[in-house]
PDB file of N, CA and C in Angstrom:
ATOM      1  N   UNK A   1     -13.140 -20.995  22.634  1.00  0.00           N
ATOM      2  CA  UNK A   1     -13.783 -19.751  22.249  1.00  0.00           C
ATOM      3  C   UNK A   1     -14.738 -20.046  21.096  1.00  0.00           C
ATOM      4  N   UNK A   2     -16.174 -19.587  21.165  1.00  0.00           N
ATOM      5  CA  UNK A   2     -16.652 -19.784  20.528  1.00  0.00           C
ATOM      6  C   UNK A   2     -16.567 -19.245  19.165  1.00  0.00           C
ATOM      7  N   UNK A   3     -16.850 -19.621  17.534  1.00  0.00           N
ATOM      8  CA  UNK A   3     -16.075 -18.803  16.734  1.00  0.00           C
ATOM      9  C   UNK A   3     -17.337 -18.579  15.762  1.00  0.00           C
ATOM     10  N   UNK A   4     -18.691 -18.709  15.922  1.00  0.00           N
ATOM     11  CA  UNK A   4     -19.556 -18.781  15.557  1.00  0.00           C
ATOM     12  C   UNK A   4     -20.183 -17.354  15.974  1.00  0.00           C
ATOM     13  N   UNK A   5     -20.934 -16.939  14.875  1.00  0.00           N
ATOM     14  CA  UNK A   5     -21.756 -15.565  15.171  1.00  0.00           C
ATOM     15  C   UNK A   5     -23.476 -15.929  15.681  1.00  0.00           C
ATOM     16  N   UNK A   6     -23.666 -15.460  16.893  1.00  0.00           N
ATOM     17  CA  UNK A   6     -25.132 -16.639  17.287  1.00  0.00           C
ATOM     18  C   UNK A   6     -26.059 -15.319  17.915  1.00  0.00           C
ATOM     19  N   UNK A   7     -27.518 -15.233  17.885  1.00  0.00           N
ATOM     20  CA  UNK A   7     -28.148 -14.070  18.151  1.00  0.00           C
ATOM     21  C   UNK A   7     -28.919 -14.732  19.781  1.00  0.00           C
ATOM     22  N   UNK A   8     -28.364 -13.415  20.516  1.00  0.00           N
ATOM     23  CA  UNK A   8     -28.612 -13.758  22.277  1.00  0.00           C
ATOM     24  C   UNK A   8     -29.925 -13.371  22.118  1.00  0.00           C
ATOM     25  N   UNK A   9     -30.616 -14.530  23.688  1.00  0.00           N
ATOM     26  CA  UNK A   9     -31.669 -14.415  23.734  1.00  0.00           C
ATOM     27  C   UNK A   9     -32.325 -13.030  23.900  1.00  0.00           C
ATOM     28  N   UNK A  10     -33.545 -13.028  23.431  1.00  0.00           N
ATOM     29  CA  UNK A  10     -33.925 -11.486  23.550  1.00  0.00           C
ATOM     30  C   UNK A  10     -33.851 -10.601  22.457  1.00  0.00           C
ATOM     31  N   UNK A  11     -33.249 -10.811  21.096  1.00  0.00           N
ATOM     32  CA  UNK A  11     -32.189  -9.860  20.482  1.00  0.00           C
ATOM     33  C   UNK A  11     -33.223 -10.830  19.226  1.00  0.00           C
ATOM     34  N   UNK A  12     -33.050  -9.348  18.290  1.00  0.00           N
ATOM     35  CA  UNK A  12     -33.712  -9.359  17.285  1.00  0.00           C
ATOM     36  C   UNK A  12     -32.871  -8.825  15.856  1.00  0.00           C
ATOM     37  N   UNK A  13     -32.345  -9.171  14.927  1.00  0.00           N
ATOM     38  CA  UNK A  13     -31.882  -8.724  13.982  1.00  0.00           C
ATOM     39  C   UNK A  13     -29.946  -8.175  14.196  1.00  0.00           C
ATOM     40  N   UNK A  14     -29.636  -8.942  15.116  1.00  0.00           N
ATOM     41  CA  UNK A  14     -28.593  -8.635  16.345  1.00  0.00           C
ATOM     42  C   UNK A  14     -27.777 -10.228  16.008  1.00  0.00           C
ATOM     43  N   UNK A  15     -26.434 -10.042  15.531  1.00  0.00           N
ATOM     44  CA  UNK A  15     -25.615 -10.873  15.669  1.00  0.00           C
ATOM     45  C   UNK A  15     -24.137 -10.888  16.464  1.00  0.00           C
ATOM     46  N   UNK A  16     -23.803 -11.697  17.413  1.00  0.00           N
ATOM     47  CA  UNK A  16     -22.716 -11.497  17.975  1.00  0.00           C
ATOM     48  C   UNK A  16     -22.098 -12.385  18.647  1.00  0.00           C
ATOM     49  N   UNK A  17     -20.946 -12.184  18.308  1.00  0.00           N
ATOM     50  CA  UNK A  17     -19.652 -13.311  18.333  1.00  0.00           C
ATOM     51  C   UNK A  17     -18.417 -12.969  19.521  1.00  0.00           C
ATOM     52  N   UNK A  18     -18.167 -13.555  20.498  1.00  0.00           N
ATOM     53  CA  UNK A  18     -16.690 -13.577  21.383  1.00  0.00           C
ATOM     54  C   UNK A  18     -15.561 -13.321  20.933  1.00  0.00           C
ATOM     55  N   UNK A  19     -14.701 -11.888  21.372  1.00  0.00           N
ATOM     56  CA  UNK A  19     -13.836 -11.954  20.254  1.00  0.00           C
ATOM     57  C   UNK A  19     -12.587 -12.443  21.108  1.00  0.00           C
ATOM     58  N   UNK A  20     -12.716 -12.280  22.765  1.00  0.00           N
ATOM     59  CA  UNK A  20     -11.379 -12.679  23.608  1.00  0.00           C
ATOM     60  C   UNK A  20     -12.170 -12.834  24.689  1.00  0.00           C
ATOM     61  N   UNK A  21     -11.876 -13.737  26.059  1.00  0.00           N
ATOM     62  CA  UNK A  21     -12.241 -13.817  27.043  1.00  0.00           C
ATOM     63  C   UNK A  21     -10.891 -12.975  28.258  1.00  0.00           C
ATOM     64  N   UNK A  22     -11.430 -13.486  29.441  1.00  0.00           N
ATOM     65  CA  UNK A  22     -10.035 -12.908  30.562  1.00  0.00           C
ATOM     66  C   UNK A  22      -8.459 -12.905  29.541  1.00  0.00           C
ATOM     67  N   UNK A  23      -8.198 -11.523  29.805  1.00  0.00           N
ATOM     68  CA  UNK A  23      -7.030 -11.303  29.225  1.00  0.00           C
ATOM     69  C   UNK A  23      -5.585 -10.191  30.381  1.00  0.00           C
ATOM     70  N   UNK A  24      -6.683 -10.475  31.195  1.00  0.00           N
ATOM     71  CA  UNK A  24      -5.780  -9.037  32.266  1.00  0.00           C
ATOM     72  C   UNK A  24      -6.124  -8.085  32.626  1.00  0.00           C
ATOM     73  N   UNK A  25      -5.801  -6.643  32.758  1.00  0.00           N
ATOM     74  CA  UNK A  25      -6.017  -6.114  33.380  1.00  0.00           C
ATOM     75  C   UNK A  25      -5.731  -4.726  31.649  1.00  0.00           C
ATOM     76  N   UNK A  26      -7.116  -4.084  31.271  1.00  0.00           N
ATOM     77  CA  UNK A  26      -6.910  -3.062  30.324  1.00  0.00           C
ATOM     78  C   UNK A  26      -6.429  -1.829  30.357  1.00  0.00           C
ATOM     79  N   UNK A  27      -5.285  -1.489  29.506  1.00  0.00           N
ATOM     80  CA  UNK A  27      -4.370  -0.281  30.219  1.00  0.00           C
ATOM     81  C   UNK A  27      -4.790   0.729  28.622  1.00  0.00           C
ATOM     82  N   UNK A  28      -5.287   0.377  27.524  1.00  0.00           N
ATOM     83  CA  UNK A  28      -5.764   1.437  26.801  1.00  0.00           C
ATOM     84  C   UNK A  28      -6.085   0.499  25.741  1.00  0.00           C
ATOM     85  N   UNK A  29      -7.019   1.257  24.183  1.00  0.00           N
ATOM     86  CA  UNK A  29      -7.187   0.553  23.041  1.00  0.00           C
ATOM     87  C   UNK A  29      -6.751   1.984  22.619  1.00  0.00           C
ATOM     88  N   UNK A  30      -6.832   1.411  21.279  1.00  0.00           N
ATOM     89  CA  UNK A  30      -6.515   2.174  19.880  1.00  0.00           C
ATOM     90  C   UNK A  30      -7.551   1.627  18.690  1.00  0.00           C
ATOM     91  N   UNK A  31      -7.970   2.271  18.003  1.00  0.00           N
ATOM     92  CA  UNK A  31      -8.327   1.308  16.497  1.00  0.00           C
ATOM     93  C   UNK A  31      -7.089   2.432  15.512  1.00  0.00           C
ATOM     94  N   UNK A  32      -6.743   1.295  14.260  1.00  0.00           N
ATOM     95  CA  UNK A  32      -6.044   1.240  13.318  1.00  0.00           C
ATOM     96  C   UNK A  32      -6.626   0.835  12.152  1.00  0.00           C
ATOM     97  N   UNK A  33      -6.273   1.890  11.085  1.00  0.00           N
ATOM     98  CA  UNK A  33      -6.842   1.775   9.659  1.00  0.00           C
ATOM     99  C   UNK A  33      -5.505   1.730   9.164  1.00  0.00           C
ATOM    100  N   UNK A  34      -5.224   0.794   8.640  1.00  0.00           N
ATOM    101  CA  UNK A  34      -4.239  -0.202   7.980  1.00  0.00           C
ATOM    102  C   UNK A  34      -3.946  -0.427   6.190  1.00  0.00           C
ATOM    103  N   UNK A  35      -3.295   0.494   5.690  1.00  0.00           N
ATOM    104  CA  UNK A  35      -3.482   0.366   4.531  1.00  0.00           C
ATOM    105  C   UNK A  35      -3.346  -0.725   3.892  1.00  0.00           C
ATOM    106  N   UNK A  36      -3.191  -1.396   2.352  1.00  0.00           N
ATOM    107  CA  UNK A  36      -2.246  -2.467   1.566  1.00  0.00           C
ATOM    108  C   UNK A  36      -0.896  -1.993   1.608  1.00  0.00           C
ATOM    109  N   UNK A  37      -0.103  -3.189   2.005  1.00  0.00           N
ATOM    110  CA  UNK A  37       1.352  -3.183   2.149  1.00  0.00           C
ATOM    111  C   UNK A  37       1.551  -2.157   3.422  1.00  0.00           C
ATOM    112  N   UNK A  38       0.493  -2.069   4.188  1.00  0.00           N
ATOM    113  CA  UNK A  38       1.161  -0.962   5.532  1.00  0.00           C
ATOM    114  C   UNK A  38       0.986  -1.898   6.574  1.00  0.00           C
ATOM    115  N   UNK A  39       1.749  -1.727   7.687  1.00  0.00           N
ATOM    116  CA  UNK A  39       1.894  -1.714   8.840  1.00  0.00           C
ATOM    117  C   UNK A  39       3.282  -1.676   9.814  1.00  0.00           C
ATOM    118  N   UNK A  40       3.344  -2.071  10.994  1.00  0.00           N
ATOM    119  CA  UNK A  40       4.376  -1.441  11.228  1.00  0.00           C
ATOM    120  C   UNK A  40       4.487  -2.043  12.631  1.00  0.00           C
ATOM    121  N   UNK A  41       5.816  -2.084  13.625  1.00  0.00           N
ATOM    122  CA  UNK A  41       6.760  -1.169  12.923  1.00  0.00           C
ATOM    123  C   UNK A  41       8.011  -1.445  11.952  1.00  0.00           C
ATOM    124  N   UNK A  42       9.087  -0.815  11.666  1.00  0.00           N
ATOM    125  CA  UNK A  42       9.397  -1.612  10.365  1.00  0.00           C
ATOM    126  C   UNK A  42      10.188  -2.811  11.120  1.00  0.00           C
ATOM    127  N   UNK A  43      10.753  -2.160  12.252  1.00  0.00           N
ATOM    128  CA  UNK A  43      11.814  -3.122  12.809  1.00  0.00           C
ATOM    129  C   UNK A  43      10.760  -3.862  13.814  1.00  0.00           C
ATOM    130  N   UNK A  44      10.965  -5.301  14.189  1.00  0.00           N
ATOM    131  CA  UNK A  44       9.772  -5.510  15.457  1.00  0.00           C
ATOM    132  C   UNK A  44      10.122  -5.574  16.901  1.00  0.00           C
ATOM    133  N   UNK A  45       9.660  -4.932  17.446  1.00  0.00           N
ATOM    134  CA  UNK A  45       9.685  -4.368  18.770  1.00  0.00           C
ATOM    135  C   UNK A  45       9.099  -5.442  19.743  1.00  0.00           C
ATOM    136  N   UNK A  46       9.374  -5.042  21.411  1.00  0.00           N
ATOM    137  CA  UNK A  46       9.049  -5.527  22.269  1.00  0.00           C
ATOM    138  C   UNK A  46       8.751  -4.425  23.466  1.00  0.00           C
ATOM    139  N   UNK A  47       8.088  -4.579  24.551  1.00  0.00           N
ATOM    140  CA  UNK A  47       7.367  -3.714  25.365  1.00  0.00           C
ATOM    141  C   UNK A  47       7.350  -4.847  26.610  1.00  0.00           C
ATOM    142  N   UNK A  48       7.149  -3.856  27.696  1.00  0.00           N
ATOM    143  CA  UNK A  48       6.593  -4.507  29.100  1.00  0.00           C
ATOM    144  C   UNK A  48       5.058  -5.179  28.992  1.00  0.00           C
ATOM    145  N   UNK A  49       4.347  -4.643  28.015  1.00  0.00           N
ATOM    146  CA  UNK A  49       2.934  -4.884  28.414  1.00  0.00           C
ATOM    147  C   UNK A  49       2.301  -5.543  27.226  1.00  0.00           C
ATOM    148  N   UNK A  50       1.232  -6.833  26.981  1.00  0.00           N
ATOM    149  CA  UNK A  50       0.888  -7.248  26.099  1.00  0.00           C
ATOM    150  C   UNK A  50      -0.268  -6.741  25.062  1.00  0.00           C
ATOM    151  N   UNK A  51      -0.476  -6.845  24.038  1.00  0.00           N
ATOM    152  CA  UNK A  51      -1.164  -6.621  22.900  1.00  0.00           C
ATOM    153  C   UNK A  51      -2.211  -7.244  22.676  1.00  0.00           C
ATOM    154  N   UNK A  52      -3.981  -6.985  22.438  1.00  0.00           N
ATOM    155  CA  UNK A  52      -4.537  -8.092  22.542  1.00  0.00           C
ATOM    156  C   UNK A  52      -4.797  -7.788  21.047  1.00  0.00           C
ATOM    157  N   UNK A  53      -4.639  -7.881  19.916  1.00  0.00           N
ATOM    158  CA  UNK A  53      -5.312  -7.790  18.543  1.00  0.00           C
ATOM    159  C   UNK A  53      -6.547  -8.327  17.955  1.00  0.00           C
ATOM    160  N   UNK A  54      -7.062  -7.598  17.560  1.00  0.00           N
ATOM    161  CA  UNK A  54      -8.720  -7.947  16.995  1.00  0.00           C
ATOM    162  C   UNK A  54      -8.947  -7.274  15.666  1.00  0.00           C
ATOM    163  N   UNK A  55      -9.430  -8.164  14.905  1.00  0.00           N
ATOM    164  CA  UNK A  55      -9.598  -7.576  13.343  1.00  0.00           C
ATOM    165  C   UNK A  55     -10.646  -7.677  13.077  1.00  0.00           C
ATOM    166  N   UNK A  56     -10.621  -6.123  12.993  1.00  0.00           N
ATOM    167  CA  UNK A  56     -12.757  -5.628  12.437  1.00  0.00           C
ATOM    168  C   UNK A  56     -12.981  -5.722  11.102  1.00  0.00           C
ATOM    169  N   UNK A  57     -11.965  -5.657  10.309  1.00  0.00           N
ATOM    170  CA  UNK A  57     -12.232  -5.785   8.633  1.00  0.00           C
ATOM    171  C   UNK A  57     -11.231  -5.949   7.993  1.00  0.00           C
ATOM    172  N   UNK A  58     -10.692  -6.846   6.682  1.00  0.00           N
ATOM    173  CA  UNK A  58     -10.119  -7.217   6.219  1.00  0.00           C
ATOM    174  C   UNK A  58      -9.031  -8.592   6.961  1.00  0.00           C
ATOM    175  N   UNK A  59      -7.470  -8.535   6.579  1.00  0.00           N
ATOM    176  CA  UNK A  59      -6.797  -9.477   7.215  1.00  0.00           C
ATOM    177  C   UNK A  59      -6.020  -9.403   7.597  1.00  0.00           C
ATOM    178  N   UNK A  60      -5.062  -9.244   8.974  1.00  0.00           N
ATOM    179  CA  UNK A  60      -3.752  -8.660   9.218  1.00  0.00           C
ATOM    180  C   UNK A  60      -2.653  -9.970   9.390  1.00  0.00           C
ATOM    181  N   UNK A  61      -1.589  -9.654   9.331  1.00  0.00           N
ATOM    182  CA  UNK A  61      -0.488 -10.496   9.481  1.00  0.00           C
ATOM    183  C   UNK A  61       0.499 -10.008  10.619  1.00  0.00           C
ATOM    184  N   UNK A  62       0.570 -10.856  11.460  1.00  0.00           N
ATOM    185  CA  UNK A  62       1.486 -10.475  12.536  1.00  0.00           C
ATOM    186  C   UNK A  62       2.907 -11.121  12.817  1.00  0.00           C
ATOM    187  N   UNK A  63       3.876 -10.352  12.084  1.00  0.00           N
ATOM    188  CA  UNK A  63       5.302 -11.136  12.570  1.00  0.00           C
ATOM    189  C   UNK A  63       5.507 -11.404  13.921  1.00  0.00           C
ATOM    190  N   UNK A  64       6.205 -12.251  14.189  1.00  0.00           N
ATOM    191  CA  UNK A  64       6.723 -12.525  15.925  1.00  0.00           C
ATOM    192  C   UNK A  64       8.004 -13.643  15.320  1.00  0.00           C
ATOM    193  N   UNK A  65       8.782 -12.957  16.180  1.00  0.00           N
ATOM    194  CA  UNK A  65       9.717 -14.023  16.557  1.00  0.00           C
ATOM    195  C   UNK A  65      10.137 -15.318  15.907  1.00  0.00           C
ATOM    196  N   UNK A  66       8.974 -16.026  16.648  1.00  0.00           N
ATOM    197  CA  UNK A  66       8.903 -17.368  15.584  1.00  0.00           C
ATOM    198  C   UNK A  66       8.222 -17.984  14.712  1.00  0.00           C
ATOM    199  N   UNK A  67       7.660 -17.371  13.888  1.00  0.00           N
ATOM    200  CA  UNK A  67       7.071 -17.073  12.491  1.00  0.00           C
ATOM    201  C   UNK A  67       5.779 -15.678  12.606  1.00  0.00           C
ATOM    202  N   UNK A  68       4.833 -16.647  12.365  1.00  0.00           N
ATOM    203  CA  UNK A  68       3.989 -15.322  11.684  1.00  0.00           C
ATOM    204  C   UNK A  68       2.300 -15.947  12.158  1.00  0.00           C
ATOM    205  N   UNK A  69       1.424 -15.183  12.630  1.00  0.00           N
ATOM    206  CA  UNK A  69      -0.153 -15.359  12.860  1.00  0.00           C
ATOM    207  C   UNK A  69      -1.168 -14.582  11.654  1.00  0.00           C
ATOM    208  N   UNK A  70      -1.881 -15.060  11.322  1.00  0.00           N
ATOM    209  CA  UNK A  70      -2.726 -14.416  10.037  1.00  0.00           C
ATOM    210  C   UNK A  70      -4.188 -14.569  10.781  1.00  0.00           C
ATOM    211  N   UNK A  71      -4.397 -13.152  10.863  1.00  0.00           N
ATOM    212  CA  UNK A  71      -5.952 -12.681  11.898  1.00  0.00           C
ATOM    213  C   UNK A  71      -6.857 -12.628  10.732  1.00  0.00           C
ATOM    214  N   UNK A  72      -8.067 -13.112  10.286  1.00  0.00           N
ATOM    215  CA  UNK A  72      -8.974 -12.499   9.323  1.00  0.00           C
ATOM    216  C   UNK A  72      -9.886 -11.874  10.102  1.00  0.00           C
ATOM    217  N   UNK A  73     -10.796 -11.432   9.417  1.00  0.00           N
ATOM    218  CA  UNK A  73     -11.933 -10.695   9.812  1.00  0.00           C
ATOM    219  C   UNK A  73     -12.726 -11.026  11.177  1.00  0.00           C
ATOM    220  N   UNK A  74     -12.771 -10.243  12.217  1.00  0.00           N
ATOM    221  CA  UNK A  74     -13.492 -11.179  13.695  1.00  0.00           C
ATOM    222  C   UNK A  74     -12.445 -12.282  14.862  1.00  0.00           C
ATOM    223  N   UNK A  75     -11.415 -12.323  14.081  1.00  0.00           N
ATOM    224  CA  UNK A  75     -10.740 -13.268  14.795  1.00  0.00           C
ATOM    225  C   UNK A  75      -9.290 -12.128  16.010  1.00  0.00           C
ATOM    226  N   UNK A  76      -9.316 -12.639  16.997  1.00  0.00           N
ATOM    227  CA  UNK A  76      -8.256 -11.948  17.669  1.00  0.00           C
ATOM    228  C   UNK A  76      -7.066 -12.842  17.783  1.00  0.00           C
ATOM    229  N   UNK A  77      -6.275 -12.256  18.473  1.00  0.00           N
ATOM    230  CA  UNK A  77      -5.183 -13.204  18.903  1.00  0.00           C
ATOM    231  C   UNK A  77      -3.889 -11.934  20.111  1.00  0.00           C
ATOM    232  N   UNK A  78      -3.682 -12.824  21.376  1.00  0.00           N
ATOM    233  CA  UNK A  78      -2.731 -11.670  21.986  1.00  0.00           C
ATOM    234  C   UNK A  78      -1.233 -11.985  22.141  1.00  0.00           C
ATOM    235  N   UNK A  79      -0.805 -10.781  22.004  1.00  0.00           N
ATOM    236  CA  UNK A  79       0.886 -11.120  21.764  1.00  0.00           C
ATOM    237  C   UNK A  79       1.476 -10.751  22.599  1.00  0.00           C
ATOM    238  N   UNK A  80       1.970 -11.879  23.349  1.00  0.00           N
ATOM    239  CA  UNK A  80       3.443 -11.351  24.702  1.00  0.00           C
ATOM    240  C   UNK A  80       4.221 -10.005  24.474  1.00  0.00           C
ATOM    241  N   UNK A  81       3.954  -8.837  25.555  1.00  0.00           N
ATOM    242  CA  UNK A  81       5.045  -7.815  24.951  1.00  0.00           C
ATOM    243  C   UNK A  81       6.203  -8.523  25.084  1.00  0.00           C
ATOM    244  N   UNK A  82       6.948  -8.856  25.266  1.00  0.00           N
ATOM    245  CA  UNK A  82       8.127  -9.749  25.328  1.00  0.00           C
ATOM    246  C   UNK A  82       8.952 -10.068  24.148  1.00  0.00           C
ATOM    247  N   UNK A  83       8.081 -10.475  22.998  1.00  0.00           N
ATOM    248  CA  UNK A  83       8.183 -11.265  21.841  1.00  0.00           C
ATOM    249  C   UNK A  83       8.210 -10.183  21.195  1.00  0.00           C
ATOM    250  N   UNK A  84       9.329 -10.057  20.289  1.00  0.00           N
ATOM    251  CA  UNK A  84       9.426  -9.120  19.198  1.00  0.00           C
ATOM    252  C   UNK A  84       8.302  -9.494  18.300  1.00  0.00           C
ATOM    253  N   UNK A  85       7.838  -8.020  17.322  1.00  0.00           N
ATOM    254  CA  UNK A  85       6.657  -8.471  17.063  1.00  0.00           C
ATOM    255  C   UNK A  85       6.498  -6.870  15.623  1.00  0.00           C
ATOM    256  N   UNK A  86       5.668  -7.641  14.971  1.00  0.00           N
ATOM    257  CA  UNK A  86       5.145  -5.913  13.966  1.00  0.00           C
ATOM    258  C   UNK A  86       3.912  -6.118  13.300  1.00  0.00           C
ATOM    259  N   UNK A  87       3.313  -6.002  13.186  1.00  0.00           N
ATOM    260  CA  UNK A  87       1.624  -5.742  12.597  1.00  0.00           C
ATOM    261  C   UNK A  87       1.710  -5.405  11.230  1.00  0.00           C
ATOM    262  N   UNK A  88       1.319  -6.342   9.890  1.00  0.00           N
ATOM    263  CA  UNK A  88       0.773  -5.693   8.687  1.00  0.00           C
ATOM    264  C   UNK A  88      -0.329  -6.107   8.138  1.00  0.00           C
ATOM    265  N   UNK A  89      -0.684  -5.481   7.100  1.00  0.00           N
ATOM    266  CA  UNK A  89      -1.819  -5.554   6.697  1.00  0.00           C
ATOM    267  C   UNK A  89      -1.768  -6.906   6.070  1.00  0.00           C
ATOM    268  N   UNK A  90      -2.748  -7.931   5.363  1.00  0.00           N
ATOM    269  CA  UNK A  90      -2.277  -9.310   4.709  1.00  0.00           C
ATOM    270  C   UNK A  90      -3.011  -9.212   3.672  1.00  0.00           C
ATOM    271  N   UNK A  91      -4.051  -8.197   3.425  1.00  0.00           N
ATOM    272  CA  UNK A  91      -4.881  -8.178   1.776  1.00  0.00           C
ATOM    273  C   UNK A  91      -4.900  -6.874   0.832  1.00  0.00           C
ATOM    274  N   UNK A  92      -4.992  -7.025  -0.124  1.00  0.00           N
ATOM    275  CA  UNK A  92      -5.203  -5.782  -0.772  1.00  0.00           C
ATOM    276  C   UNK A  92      -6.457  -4.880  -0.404  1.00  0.00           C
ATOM    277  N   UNK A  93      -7.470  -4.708   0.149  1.00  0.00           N
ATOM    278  CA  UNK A  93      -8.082  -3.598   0.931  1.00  0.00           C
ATOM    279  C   UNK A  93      -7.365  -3.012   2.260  1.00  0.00           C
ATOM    280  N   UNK A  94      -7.917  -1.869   2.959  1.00  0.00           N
ATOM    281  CA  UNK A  94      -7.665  -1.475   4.094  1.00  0.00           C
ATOM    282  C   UNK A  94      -7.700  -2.840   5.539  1.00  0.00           C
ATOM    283  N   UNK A  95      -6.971  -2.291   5.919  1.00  0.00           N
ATOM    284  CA  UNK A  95      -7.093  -3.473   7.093  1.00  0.00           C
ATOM    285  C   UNK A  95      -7.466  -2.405   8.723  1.00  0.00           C
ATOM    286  N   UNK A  96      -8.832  -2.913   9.375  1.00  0.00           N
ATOM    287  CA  UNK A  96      -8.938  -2.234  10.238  1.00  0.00           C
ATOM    288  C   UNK A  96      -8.926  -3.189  11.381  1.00  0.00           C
ATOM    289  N   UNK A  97      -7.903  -2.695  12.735  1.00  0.00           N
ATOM    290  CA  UNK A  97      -8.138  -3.462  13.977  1.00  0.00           C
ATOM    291  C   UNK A  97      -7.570  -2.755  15.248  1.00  0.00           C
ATOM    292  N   UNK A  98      -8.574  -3.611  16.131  1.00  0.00           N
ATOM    293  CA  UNK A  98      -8.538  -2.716  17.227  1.00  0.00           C
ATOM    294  C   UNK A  98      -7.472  -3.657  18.258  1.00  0.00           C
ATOM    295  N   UNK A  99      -6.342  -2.239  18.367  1.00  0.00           N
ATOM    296  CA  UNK A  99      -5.126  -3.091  19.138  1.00  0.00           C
ATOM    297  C   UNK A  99      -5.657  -2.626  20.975  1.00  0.00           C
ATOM    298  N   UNK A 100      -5.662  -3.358  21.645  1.00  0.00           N
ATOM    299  CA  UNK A 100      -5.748  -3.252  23.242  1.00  0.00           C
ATOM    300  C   UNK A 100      -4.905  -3.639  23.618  1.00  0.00           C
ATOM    301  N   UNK A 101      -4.556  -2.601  24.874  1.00  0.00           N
ATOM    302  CA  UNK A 101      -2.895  -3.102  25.733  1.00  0.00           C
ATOM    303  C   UNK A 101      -3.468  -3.475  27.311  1.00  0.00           C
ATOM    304  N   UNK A 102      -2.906  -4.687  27.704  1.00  0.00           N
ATOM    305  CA  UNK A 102      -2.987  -5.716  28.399  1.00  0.00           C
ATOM    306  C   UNK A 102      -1.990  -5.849  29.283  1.00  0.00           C
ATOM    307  N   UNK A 103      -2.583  -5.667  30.543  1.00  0.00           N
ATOM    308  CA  UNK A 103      -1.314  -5.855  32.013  1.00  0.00           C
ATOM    309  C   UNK A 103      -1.657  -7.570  32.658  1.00  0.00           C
ATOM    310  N   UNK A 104      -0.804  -8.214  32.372  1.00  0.00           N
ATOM    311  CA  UNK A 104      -1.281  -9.630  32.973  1.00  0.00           C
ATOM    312  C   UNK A 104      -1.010  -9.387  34.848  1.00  0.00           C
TER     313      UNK A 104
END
């Protein structure tokens, strides 16, 4: 995945970056404004259907199972519903990201 912000041909004053490729089949999004010290849920949960996470601003931290993923700004990452799991914020500003649910 490319992780570089690069301006497509044609495009003028226009920057843009890949945030996930094929991931399944999209069953809804959400965006989330994420306070300091918030997120959730408290206990971490699991579901039939997977999570694709993408962070539009600031840095989130994602418990799972077997340790922990730290998303910064632009970067995604998707989480097995399977895998217990809870979403928090990782900086002192707001943390905003857009969670999408994923049918493999």
């Amino acid at each position: 995945m490319n992780t570089e912000f690069i301006t497509p041909p044609n495009h003028v004053g226009f920057k843009a970056k890949k945030l996930f490729g094929e991931s399944g089949k999209i069953i809804d999004g959400a965006i989330a404004y994420i306070a300091p010290d918030g997120g959730g849920p408290l206990e971490p949960h699991t579901h039939l259907r997977d999570h694709l996470f993408c962070v539009l601003q600031g840095e989130a931290k994602i418990l799972l199972d077997s340790g922990e993923v730290v998303l910064k700004e632009g970067q995604s990452f998707l989480v097995k519903g399977n895998i217990p799991h809870s979403v928090w914020n990782n900086g002192k500003e707001q943390t905003v990201m857009l969670g999408i649910t994923v049918e493999q």
